[in-house]
Protein backbone atom coordinates (compact mmCIF):
# COMPACT_ATOMS: atom_id res chain seq x y z
CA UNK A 1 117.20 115.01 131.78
CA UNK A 2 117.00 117.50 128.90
CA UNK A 3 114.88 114.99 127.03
CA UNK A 4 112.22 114.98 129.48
CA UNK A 5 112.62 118.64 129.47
CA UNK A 6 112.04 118.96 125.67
CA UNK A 7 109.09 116.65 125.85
CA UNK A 8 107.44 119.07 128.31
CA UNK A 9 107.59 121.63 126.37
CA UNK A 10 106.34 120.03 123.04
CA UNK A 11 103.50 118.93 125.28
CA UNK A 12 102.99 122.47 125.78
CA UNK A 13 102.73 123.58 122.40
CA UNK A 14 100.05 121.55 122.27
CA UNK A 15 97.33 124.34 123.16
CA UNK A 16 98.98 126.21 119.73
CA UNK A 17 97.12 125.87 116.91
CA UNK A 18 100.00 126.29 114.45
CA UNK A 19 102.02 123.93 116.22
CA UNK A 20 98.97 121.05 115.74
CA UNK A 21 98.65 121.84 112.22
CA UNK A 22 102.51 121.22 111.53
CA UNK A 23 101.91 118.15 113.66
CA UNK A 24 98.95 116.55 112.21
CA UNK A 25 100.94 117.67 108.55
CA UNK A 26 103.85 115.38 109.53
CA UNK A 27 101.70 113.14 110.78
CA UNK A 28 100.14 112.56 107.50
CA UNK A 29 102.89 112.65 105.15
CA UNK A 30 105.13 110.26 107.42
CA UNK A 31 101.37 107.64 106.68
CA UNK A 32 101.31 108.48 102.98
CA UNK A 33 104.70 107.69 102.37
CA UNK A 34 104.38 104.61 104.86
CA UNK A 35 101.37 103.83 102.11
CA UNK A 36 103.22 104.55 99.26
CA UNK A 37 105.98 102.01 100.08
CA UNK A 38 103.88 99.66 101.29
CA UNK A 39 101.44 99.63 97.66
CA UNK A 40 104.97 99.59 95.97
CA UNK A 41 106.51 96.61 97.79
CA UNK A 42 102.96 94.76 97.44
CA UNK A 43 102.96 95.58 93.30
CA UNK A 44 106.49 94.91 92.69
CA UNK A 45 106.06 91.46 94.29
CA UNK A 46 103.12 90.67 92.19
CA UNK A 47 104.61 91.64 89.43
CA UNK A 48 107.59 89.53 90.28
CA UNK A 49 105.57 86.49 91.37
CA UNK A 50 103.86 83.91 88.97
CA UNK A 51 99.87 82.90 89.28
CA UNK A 52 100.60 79.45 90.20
CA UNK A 53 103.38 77.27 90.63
CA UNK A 54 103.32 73.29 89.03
CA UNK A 55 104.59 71.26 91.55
CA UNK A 56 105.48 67.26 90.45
CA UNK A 57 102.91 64.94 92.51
CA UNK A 58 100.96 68.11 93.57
CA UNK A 59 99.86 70.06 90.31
CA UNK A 60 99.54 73.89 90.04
CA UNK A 61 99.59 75.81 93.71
CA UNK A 62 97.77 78.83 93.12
CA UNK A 63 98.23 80.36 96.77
CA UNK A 64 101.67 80.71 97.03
CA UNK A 65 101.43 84.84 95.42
CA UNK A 66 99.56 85.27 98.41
CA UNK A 67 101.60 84.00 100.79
CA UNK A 68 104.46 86.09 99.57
CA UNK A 69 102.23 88.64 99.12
CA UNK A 70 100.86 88.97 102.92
CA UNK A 71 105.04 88.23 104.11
CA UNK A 72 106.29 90.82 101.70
CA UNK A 73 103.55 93.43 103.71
CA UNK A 74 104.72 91.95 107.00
CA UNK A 75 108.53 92.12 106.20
CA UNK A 76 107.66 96.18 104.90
CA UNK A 77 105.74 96.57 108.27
CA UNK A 78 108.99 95.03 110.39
CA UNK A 79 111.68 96.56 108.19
CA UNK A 80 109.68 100.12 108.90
CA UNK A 81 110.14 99.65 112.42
CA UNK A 82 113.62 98.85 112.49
CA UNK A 83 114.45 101.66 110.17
CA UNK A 84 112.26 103.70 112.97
CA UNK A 85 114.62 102.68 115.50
CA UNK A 86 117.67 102.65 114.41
CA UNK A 87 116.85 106.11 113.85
CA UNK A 88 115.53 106.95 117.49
CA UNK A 89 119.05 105.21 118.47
CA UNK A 90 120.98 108.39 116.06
CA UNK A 91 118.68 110.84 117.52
CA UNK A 92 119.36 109.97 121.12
CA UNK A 93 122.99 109.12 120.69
């Protein structure tokens, strides 16, 4: 019950501008850093991945980097979340 208690009264501090600018702040570093993972995950797999792959029968594959590319961004975006929870879990506990 004290959760819903708490919640009530953040949602009353929403009228106070100081309490929206710290807010909005948190908002925006929690996105930048979200960003900031995200580009380095997405770089360090290019830079990890070749152009194109020669495969016998086939030749070179040239969209394989992307492939890995878009799952690497997908795996950040899951792994984010479950980081997210697993922390809600501590908090709660």
């Amino acid at each position: 019950m004290s959760l819903l208690v708490d919640l009530g009264r953040a949602l009353g501090q929403l009228g106070d501008a100081r309490f929206r600018a710290v807010l909005w702040r948190a908002v925006l570093m929690v996105l930048a850093a979200f960003a900031a993972l995200l580009v380095g995950v997405l770089w360090l797999a290019g830079w990890l991945l070749p152009d194109a792959v020669s495969l016998p029968w086939i030749g070179d594959v040239r969209f394989l980097d992307d492939l890995a590319l878009w799952g690497m961004a997908a795996f950040a975006l899951v792994a984010s979340e479950r980081v997210n929870l697993s922390a809600n879990r501590q908090i709660l506990a």
